[in-house]
N, C-alpha and C. Protein backbone atom coordinates (compact mmCIF):
# COMPACT_ATOMS: atom_id res chain seq x y z
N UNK A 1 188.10 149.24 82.49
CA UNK A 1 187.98 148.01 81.72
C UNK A 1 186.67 148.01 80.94
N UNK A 2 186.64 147.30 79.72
CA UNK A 2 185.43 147.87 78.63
C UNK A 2 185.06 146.41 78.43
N UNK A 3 183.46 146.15 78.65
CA UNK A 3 182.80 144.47 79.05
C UNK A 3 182.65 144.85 77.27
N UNK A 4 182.73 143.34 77.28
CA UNK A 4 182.18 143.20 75.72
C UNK A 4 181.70 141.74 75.70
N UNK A 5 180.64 141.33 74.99
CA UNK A 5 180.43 139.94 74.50
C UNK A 5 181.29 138.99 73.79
N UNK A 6 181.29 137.81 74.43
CA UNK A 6 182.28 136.54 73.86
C UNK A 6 182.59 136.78 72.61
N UNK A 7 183.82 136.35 71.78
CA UNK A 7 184.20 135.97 70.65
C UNK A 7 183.66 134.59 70.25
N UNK A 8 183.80 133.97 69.15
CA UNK A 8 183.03 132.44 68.84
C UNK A 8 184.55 131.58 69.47
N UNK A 9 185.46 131.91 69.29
CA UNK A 9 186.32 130.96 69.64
C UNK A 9 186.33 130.71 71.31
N UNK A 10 186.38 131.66 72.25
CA UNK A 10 186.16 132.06 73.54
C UNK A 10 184.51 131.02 73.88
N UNK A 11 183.37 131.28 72.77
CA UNK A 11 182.41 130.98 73.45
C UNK A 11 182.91 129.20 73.09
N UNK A 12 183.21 128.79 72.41
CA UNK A 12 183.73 127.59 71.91
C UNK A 12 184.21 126.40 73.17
N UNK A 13 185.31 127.23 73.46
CA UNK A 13 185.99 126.41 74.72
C UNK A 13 184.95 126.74 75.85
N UNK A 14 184.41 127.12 76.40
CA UNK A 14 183.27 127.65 77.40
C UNK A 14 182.47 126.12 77.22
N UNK A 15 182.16 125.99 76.03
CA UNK A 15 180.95 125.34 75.66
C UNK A 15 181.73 123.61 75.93
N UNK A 16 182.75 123.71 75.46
CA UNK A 16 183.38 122.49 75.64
C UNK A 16 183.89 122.57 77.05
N UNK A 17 184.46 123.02 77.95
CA UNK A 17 185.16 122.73 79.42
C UNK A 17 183.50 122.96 80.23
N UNK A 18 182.36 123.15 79.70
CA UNK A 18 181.01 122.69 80.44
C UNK A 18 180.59 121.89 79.79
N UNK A 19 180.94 121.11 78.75
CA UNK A 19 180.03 120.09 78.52
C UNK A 19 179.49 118.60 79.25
N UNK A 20 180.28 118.47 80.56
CA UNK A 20 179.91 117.74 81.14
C UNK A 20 179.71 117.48 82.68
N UNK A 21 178.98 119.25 82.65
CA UNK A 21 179.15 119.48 84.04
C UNK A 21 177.67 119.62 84.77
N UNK A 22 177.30 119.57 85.52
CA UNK A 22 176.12 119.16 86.43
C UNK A 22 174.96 120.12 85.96
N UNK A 23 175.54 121.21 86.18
CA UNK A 23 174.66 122.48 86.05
C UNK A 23 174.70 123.11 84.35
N UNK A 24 175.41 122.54 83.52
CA UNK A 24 175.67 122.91 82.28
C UNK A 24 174.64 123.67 81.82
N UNK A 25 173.25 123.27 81.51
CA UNK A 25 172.73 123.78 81.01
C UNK A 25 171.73 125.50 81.47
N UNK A 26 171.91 125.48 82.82
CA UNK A 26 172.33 127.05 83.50
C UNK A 26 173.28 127.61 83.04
N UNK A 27 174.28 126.93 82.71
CA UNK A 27 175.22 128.02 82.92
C UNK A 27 175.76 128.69 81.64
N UNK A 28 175.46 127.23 80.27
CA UNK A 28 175.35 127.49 79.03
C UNK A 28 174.63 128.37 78.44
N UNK A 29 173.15 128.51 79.07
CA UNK A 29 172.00 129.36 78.38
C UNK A 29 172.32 131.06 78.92
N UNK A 30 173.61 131.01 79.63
CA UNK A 30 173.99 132.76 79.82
C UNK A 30 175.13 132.95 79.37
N UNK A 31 175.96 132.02 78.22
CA UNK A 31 177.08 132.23 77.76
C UNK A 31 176.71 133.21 76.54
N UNK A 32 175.22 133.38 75.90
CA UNK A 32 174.85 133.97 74.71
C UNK A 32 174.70 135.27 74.91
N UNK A 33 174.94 136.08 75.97
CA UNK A 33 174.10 136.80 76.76
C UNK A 33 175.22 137.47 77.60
N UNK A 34 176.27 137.23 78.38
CA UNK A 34 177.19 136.98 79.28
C UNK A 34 177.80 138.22 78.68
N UNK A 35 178.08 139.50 79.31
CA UNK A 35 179.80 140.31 79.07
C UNK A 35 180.89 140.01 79.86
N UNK A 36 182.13 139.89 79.21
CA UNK A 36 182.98 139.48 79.61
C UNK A 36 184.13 141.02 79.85
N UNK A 37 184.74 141.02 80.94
CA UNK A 37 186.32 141.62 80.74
C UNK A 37 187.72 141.01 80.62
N UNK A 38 188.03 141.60 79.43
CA UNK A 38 189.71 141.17 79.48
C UNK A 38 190.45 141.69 80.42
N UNK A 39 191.23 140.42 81.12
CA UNK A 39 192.04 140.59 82.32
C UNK A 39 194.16 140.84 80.96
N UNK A 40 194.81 141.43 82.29
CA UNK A 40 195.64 140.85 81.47
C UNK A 40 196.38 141.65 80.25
N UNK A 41 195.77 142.91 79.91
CA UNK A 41 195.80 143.72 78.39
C UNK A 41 195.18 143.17 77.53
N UNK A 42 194.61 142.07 77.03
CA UNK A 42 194.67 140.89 76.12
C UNK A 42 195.73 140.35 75.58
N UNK A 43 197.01 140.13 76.81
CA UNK A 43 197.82 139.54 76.25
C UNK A 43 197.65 137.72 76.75
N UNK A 44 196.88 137.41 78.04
CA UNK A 44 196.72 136.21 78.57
C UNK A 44 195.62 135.29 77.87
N UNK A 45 194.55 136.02 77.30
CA UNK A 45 193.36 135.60 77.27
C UNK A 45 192.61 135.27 78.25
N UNK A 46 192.59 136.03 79.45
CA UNK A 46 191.95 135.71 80.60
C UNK A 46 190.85 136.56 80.58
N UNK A 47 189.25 135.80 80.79
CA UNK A 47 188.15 136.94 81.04
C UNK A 47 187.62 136.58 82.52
N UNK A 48 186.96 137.86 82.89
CA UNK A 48 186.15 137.64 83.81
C UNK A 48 184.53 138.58 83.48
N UNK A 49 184.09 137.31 83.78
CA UNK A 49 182.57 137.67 83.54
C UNK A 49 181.81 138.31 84.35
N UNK A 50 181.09 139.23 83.45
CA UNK A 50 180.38 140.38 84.81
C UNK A 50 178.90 139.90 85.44
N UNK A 51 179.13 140.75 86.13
CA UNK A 51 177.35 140.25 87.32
C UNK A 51 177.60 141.28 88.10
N UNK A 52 176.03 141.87 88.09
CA UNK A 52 175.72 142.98 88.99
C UNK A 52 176.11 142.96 90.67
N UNK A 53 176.72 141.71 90.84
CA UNK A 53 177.13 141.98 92.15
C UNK A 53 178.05 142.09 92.45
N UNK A 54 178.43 143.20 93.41
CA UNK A 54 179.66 143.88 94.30
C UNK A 54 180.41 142.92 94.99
N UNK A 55 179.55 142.25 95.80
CA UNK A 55 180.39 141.12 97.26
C UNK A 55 181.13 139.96 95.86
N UNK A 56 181.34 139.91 94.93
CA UNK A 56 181.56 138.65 94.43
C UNK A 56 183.61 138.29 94.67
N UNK A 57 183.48 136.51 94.81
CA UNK A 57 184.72 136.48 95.20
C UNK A 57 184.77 135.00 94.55
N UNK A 58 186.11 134.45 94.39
CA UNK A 58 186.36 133.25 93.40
C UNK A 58 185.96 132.19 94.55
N UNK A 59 185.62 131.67 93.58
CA UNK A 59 184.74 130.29 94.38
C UNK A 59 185.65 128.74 93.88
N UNK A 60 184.94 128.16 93.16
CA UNK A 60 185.55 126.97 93.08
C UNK A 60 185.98 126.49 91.41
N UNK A 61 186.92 126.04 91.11
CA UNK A 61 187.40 125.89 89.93
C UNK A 61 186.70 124.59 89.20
N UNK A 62 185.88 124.59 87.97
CA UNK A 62 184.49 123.61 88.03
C UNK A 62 185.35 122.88 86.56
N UNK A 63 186.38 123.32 85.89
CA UNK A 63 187.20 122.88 84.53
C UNK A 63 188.26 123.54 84.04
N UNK A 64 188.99 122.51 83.35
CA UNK A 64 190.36 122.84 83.14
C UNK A 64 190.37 122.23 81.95
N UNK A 65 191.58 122.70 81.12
CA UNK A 65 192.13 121.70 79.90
C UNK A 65 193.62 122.65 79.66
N UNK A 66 193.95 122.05 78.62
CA UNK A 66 195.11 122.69 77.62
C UNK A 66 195.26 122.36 76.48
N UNK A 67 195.85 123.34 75.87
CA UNK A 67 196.07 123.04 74.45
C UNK A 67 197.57 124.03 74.14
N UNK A 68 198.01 123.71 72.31
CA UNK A 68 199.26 124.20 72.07
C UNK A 68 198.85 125.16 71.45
N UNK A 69 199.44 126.68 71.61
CA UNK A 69 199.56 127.94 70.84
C UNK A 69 199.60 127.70 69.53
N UNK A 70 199.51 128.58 68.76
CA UNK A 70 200.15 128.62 67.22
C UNK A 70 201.46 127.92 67.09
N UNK A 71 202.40 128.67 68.24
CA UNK A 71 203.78 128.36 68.10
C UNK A 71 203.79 127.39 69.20
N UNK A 72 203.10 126.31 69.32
CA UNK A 72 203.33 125.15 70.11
C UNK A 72 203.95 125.37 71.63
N UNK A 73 203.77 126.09 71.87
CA UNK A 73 203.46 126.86 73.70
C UNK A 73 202.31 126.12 74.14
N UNK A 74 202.63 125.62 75.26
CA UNK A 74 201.50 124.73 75.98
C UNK A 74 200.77 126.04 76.85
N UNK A 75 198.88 126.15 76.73
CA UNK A 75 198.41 126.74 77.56
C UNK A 75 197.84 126.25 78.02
N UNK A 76 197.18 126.19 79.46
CA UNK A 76 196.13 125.84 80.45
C UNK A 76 195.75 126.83 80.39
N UNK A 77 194.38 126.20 80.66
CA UNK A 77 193.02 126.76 80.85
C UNK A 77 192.29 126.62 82.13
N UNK A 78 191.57 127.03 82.90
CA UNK A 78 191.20 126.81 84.49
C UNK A 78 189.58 127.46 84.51
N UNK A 79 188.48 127.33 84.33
CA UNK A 79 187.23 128.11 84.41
C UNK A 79 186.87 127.93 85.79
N UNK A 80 186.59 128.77 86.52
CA UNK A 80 186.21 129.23 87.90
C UNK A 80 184.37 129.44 88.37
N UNK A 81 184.20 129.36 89.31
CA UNK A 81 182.82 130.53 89.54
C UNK A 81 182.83 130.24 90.46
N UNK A 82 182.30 132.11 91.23
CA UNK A 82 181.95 132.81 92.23
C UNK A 82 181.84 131.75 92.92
N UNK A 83 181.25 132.39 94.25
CA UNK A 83 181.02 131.71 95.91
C UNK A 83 179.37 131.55 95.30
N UNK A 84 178.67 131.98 94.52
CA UNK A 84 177.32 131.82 94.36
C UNK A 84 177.08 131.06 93.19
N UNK A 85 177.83 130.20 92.33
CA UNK A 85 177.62 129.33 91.61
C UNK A 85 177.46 129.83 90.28
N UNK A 86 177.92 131.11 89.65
CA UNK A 86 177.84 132.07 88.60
C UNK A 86 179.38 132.09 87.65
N UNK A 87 179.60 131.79 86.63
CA UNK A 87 180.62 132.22 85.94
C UNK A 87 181.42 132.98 86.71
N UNK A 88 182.84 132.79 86.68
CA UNK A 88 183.97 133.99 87.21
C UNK A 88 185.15 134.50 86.88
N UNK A 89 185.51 133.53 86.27
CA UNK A 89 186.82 133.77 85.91
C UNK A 89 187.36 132.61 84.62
N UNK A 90 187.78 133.02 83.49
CA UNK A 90 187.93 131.88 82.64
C UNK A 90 189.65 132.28 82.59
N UNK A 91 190.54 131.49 82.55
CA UNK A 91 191.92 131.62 83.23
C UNK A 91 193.17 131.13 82.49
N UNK A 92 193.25 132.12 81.65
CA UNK A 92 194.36 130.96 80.28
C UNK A 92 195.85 131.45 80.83
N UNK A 93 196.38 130.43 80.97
CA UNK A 93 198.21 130.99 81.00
C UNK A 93 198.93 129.82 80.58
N UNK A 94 199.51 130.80 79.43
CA UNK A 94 200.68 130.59 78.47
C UNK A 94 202.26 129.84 79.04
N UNK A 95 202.58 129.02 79.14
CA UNK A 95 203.82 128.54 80.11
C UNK A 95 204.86 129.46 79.88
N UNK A 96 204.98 130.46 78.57
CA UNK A 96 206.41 131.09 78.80
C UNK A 96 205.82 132.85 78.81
N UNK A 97 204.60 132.76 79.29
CA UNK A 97 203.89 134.03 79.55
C UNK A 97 204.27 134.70 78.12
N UNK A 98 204.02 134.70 76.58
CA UNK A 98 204.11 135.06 75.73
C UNK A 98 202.71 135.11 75.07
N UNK A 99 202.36 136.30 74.69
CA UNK A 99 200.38 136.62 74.55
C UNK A 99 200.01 135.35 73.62
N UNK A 100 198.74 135.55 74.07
CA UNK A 100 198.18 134.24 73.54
C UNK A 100 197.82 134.58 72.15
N UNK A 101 197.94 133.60 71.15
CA UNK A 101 197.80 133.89 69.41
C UNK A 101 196.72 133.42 68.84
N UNK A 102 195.89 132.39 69.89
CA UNK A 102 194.54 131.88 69.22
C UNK A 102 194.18 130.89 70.34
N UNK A 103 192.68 130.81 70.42
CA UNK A 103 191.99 129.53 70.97
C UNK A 103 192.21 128.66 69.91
N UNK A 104 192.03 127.48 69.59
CA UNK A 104 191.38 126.82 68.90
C UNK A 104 190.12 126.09 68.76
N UNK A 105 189.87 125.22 67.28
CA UNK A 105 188.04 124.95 67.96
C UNK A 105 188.14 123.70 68.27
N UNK A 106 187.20 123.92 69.44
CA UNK A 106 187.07 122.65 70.26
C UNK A 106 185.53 121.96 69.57
């Protein structure tokens, strides 16, 4: 799997499903910075964000939303982090599992 840095649309929704969260501004100031892997092929739009640590395991789900595809396919969204309070998992699925065609801007 090949880490690469956020897209603007990716960092977009990030920025919006933390905007009103406790720790936001931790967790915002490593979204600029942050490599991500595509889970999925890039057909889900699911990333998981890297960190030098080995033991890491899904922790608690801190935001959610949804929105409609291009072709009006409802997706949820679910953002996660680790057992140590770190980014983990950002979690898009498509209701008729058909690849995802765009974020939009939030």
């Amino acid at each position: 799997m090949v880490n690469r840095v956020l897209k603007l649309p990716e960092l977009g929704l990030l920025i919006f499903l933390l905007r009103d969260k406790p720790n936001k501004d931790y967790l915002l100031a490593k979204l600029y910075a942050i490599e991500v892997t595509e889970l999925d092929a890039e057909i889900s739009g699911s990333l998981r964000f890297s960190n030098s640590r080995t033991d890491r395991r899904l922790g608690e789900k801190i935001a959610a939303t949804r929105f409609l595809d291009e072709d009006g396919v409802p997706v949820f969204v679910s953002l996660y982090l680790d057992q140590q309070g770190e980014l983990y998992e950002l979690d898009c699925w498509k209701v008729d599992d058909t690849p995802l065609r765009r974020i939009p801007a939030f």
